[in-house]
N, C-alpha and C. Protein backbone atom coordinates (compact mmCIF):
# COMPACT_ATOMS: atom_id res chain seq x y z
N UNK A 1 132.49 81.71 93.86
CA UNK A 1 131.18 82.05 94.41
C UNK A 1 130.14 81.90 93.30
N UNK A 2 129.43 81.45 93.65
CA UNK A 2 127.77 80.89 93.04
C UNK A 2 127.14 82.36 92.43
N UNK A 3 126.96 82.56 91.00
CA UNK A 3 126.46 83.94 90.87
C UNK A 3 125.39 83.98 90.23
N UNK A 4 124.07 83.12 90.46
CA UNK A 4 122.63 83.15 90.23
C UNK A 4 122.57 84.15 90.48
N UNK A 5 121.59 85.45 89.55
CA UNK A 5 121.05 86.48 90.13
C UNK A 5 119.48 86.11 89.93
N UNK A 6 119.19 84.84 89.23
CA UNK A 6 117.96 84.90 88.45
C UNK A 6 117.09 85.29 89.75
N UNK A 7 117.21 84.22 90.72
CA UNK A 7 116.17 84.82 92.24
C UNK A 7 115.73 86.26 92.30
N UNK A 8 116.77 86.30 92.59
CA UNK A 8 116.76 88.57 92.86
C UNK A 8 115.66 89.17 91.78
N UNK A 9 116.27 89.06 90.48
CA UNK A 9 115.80 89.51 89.39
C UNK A 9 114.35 89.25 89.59
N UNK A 10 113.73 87.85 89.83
CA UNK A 10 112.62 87.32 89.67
C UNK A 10 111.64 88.09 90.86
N UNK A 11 112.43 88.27 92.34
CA UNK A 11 112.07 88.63 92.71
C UNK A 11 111.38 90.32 92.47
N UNK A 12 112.40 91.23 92.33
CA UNK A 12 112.37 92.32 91.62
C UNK A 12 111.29 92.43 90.79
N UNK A 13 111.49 91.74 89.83
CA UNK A 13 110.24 91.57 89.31
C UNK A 13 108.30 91.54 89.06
N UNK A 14 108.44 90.69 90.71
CA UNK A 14 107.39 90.45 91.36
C UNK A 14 106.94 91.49 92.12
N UNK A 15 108.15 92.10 92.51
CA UNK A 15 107.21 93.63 93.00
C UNK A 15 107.03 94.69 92.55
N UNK A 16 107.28 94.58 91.52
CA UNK A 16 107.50 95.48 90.46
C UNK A 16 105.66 94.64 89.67
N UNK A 17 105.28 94.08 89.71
CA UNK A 17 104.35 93.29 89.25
C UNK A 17 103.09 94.06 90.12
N UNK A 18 103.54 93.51 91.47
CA UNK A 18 102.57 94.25 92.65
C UNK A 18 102.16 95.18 93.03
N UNK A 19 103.15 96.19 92.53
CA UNK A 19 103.43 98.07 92.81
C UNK A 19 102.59 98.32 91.69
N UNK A 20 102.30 97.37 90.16
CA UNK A 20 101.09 97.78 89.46
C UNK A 20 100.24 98.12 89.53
N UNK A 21 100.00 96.47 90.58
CA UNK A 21 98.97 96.15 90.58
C UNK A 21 97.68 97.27 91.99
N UNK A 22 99.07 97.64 92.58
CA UNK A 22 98.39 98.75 93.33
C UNK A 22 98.24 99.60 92.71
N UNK A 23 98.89 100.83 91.99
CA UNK A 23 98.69 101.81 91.06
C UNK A 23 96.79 101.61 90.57
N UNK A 24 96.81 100.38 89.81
CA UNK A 24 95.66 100.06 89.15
C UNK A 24 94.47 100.11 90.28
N UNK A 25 95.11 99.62 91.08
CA UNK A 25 93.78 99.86 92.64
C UNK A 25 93.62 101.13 92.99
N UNK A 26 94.08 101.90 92.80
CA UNK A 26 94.23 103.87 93.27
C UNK A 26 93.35 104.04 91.89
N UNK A 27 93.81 103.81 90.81
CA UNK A 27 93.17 104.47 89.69
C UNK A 27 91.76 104.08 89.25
N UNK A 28 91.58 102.82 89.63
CA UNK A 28 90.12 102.13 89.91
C UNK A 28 88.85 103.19 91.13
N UNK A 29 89.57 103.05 92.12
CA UNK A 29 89.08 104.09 92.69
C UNK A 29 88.99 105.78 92.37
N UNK A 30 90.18 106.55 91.43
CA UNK A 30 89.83 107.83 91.02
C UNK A 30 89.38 107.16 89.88
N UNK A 31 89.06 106.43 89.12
CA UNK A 31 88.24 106.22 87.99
C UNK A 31 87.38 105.48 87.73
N UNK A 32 86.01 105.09 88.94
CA UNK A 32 85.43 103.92 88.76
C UNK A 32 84.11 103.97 87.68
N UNK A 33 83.78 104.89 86.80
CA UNK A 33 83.08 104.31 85.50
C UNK A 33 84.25 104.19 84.09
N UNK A 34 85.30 104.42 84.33
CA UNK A 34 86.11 104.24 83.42
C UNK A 34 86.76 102.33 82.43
N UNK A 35 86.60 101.47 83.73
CA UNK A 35 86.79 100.64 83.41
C UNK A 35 88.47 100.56 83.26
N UNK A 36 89.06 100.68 84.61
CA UNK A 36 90.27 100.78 84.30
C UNK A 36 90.96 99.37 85.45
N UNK A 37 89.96 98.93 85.54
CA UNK A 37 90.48 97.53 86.31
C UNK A 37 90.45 96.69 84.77
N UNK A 38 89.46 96.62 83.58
CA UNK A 38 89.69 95.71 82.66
C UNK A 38 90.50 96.12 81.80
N UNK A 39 91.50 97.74 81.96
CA UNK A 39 92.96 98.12 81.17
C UNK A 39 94.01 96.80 81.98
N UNK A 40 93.80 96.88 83.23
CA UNK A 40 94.81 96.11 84.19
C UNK A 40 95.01 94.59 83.50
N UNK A 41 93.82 94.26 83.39
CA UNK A 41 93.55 92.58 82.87
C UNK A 41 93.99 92.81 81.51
N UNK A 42 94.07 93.59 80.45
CA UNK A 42 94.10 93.38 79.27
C UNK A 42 95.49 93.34 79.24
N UNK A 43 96.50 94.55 80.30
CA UNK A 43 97.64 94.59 79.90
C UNK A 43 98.40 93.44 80.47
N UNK A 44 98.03 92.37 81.20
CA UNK A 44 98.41 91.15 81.44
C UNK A 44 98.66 90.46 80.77
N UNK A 45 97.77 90.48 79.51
CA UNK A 45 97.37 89.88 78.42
C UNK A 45 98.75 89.16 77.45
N UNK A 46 98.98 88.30 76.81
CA UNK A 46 99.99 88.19 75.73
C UNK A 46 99.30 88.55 74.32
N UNK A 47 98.16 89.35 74.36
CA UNK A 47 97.68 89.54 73.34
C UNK A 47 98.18 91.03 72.82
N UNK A 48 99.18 91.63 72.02
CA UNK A 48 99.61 93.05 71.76
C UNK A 48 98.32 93.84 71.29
N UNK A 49 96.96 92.54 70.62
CA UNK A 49 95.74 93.75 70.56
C UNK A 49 95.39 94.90 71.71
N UNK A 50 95.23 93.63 72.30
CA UNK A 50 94.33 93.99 74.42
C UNK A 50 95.36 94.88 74.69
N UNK A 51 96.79 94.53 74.52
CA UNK A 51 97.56 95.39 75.30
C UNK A 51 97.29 96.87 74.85
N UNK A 52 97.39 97.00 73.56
CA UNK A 52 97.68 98.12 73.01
C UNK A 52 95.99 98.99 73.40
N UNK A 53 94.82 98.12 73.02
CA UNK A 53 93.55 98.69 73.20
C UNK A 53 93.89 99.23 74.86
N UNK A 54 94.61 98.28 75.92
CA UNK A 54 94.54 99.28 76.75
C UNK A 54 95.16 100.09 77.42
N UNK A 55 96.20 100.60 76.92
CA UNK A 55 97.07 101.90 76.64
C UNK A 55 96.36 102.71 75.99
N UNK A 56 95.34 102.62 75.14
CA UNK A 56 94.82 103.36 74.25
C UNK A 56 93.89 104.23 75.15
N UNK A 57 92.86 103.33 75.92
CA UNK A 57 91.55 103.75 76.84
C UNK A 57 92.80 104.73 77.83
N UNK A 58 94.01 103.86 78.57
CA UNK A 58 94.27 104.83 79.68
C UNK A 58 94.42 106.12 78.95
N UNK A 59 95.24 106.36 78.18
CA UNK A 59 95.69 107.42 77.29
C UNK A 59 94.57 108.69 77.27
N UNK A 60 93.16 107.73 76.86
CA UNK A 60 92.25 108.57 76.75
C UNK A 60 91.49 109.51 78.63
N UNK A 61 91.73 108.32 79.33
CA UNK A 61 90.64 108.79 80.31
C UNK A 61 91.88 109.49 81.80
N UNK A 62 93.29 109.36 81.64
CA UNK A 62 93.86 109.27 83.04
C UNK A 62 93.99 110.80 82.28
N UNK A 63 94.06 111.57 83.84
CA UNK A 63 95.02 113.02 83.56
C UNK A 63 96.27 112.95 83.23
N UNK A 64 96.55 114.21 82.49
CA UNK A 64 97.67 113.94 81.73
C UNK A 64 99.19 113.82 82.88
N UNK A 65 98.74 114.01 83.66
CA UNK A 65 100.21 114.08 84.91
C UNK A 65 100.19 112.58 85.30
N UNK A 66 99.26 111.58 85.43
CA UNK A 66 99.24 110.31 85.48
C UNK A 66 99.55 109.51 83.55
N UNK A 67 98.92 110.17 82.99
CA UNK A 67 99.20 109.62 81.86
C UNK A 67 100.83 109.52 81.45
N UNK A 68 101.42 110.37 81.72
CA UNK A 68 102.90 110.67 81.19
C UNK A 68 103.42 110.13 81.77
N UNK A 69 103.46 109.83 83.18
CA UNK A 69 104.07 108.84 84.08
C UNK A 69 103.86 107.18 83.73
N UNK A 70 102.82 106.74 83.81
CA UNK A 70 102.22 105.68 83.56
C UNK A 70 102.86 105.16 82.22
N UNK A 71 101.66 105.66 80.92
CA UNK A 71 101.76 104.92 79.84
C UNK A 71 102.91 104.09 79.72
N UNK A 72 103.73 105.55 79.61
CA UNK A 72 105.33 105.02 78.93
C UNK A 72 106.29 103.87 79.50
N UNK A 73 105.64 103.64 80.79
CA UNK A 73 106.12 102.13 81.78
C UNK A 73 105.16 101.19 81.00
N UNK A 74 104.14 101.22 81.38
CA UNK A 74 103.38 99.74 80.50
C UNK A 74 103.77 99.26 79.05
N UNK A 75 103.99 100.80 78.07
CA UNK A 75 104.22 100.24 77.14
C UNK A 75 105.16 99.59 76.18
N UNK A 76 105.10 98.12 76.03
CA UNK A 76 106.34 97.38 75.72
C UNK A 76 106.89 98.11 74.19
N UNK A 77 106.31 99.08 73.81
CA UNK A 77 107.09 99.51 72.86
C UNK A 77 107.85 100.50 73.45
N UNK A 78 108.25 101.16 73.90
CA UNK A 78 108.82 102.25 75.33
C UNK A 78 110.20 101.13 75.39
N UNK A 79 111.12 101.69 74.83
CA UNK A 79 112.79 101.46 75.03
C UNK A 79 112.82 101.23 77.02
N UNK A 80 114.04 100.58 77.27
CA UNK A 80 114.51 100.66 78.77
C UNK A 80 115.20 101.83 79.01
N UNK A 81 115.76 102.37 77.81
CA UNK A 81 116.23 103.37 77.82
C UNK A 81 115.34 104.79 77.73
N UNK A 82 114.56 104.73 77.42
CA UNK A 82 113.68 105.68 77.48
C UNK A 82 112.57 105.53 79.01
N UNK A 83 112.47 104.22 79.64
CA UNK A 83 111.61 103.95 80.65
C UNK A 83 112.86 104.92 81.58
N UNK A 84 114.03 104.49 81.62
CA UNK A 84 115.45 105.13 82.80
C UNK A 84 115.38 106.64 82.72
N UNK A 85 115.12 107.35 81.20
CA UNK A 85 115.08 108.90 81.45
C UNK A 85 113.86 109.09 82.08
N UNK A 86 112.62 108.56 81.81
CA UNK A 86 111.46 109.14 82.39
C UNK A 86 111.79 108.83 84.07
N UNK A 87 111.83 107.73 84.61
CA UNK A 87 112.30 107.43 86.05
C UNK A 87 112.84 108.29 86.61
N UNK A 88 114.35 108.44 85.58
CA UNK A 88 115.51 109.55 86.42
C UNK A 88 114.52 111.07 86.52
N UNK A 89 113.73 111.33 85.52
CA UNK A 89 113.07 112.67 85.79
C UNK A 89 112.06 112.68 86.82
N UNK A 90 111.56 111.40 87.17
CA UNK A 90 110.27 111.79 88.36
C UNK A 90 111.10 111.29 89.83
N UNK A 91 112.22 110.73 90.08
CA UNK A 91 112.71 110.06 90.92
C UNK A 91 114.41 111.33 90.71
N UNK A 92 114.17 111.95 91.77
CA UNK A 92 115.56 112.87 92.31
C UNK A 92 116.75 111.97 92.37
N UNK A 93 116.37 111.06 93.20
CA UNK A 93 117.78 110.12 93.20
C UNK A 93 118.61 109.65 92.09
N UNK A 94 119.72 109.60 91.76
CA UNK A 94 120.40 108.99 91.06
C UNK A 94 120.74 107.85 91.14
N UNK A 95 120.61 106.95 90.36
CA UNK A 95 121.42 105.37 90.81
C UNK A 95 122.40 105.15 89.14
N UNK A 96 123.64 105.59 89.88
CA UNK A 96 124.58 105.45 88.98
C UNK A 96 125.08 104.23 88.86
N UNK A 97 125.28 103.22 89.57
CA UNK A 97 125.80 102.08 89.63
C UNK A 97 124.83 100.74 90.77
N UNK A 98 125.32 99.65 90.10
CA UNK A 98 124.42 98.06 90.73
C UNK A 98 124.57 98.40 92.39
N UNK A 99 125.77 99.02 93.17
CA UNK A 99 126.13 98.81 94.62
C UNK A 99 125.10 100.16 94.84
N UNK A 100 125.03 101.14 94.34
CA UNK A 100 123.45 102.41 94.85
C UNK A 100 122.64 101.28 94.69
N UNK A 101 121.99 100.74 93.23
CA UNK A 101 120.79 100.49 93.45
C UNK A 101 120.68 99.62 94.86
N UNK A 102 121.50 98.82 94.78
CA UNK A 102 121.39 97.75 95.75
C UNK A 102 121.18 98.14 97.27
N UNK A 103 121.93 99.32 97.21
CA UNK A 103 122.45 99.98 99.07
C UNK A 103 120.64 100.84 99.03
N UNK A 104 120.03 101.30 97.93
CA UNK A 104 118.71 101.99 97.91
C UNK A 104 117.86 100.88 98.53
N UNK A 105 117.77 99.37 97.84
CA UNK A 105 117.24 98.86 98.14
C UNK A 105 117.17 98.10 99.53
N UNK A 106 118.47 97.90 100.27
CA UNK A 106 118.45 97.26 101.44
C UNK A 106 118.30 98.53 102.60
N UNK A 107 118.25 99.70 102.07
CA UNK A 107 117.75 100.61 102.99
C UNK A 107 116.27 101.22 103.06
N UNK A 108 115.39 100.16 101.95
CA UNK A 108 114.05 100.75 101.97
C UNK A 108 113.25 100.76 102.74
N UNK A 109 112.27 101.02 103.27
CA UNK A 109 111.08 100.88 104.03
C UNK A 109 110.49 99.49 103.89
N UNK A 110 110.12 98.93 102.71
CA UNK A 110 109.57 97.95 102.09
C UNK A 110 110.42 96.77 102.71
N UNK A 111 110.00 96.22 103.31
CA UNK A 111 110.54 94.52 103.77
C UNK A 111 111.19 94.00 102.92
N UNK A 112 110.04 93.45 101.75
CA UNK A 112 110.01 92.60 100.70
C UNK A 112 111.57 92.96 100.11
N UNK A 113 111.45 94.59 99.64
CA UNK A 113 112.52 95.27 98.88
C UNK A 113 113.81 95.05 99.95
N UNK A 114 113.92 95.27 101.02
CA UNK A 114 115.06 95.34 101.96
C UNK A 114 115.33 93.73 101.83
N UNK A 115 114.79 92.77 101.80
CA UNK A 115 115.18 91.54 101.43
C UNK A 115 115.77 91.38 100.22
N UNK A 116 114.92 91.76 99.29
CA UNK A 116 115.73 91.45 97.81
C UNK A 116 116.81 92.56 97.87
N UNK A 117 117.58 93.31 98.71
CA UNK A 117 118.40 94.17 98.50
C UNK A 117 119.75 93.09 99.14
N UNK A 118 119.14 93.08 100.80
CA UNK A 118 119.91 91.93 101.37
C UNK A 118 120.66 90.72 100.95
N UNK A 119 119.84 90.27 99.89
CA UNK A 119 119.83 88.81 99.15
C UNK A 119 120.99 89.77 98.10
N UNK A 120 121.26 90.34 97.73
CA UNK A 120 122.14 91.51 96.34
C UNK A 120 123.26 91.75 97.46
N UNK A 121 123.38 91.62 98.47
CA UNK A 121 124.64 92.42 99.00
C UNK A 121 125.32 91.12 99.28
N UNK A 122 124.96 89.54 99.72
CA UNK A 122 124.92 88.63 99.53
C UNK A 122 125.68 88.06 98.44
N UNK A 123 124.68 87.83 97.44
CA UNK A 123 125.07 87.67 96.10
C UNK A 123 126.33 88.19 95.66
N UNK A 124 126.69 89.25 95.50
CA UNK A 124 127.30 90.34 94.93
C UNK A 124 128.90 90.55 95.75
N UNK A 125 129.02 89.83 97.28
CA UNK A 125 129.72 90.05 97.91
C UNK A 125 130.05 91.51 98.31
N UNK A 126 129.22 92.59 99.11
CA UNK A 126 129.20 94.02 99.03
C UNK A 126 129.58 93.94 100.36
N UNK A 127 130.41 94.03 100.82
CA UNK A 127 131.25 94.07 102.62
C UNK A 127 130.68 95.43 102.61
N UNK A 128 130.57 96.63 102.09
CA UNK A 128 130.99 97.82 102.34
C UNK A 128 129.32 97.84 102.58
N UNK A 129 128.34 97.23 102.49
CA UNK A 129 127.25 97.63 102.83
C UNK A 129 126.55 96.28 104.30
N UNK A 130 127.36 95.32 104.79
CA UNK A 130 127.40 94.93 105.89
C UNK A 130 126.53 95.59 106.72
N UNK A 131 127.18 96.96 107.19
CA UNK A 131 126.43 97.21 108.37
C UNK A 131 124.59 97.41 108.33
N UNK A 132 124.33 97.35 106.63
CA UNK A 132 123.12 97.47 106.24
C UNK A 132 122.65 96.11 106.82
N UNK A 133 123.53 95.09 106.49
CA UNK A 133 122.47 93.91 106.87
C UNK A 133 122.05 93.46 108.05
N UNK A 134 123.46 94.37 109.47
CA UNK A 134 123.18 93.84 110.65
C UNK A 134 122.17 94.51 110.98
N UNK A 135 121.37 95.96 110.32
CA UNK A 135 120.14 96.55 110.86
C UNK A 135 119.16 95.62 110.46
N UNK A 136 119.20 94.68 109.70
CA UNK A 136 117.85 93.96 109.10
C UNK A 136 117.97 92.83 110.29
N UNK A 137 119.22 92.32 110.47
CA UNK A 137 118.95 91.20 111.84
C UNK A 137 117.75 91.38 112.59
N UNK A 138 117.79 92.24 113.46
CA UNK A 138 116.18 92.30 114.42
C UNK A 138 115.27 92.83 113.88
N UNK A 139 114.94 93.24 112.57
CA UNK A 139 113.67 93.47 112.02
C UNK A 139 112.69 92.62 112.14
N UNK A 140 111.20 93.23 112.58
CA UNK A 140 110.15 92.65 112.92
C UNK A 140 109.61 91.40 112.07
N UNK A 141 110.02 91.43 110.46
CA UNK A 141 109.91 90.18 109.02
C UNK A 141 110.75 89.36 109.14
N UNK A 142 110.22 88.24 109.54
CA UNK A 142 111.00 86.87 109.55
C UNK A 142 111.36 86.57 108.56
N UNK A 143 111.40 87.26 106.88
CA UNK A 143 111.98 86.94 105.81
C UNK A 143 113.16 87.93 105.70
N UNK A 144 112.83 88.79 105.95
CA UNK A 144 113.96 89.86 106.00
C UNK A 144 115.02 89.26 107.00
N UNK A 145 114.68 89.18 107.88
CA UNK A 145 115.90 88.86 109.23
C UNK A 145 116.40 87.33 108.75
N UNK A 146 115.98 86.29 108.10
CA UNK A 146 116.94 85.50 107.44
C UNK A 146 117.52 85.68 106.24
N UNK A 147 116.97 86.47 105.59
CA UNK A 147 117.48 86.37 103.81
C UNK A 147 119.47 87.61 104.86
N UNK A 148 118.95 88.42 105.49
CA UNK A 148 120.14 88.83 106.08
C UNK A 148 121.39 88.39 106.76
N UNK A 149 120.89 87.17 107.25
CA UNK A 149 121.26 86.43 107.99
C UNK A 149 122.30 85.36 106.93
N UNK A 150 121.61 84.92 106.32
CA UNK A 150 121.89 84.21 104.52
C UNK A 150 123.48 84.91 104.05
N UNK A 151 122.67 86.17 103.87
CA UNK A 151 123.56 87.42 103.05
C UNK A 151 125.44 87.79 104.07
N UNK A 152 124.76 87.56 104.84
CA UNK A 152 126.20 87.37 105.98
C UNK A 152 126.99 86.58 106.07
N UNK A 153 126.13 85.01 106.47
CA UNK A 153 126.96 84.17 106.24
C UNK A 153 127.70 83.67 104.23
N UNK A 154 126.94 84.43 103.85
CA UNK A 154 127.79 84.51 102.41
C UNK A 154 129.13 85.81 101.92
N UNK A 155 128.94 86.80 103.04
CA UNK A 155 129.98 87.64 103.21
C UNK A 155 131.47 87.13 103.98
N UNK A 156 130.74 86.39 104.86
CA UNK A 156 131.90 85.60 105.68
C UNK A 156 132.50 84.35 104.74
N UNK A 157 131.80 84.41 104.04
CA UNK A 157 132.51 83.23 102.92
C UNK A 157 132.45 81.51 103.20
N UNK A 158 131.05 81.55 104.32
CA UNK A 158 130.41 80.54 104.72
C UNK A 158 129.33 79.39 103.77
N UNK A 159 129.27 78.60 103.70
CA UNK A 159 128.53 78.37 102.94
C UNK A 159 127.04 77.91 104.18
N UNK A 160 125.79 78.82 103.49
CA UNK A 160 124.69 78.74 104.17
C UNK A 160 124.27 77.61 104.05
N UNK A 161 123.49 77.25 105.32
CA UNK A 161 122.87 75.78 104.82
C UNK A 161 121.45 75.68 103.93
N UNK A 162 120.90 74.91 103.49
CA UNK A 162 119.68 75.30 102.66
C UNK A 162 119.01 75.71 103.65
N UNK A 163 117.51 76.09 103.06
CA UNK A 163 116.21 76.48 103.96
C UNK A 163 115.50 75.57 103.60
């Protein structure tokens, strides 16, 4: 079996990109003389000045219950290991192992996420989470209801045809 995860990952990624980029839209709005849409642009940046100048401004202007949450995700000096304790402390759930995260993700609310979970049970060959994918079959997202569809016929040990 074919074990690209780069897709997934990339995908993952991308909403993880987007879920920022909303954050930054909420905080724009509780902070609009702050200038916290040009923290957003700076931390895009490949420049570690911009980046760091804007960690610096949020630091200064967000409350500290947003600050503690926040910073320590943006900032690329912030270990993965240190991003996972802060997570595990604001997030009850546990994800002890790749088949939770994965079964979290194909049971989310989020389309996008229930796809890239789908596409992981797929990948990964996860039979034991199957019945997850036949609920995505008639879902209203025509990306969701094929990436499931995909993910099945790769459980059955079919080979899908391209898209």
């Amino acid at each position: 079996m074919l074990r690209s995860y780069e897709p997934l990952a990339g995908a993952l990624s991308e909403t993880m990109k987007l879920e920022v980029e909303r954050i930054f839209g909420v905080l724009d709005l509780l902070y609009p003389r702050d200038d916290v849409s040009s923290a957003y642009v700076a931390l895009q940046s490949k420049s570690m000045i911009l980046h760091d100048n804007a960690l610096e401004l949020l630091d200064n202007v967000l409350k500290t219950e947003f600050r503690k949450m926040l910073v320590p995700l943006l900032d690329t000096k912030v270990s993965l290991a240190e991003r996972v304790t802060i997570a595990n402390r604001l997030v009850p759930a546990r994800i002890e192992s790749s088949q939770q995260g994965i079964a979290v993700l194909v049971a989310s609310n989020d389309p996008w996420l229930r796809s890239c979970g789908a596409c992981a049970v797929g990948i990964f060959g996860l039979k034991s989470l199957e019945h997850e994918l036949n609920r995505c079959l008639d879902h209203p997202d025509r990306v969701l209801r094929e990436t499931a569809r995909q993910a099945k016929l790769r459980l059955q040990g079919s080979k899908a045809p391209a898209a």
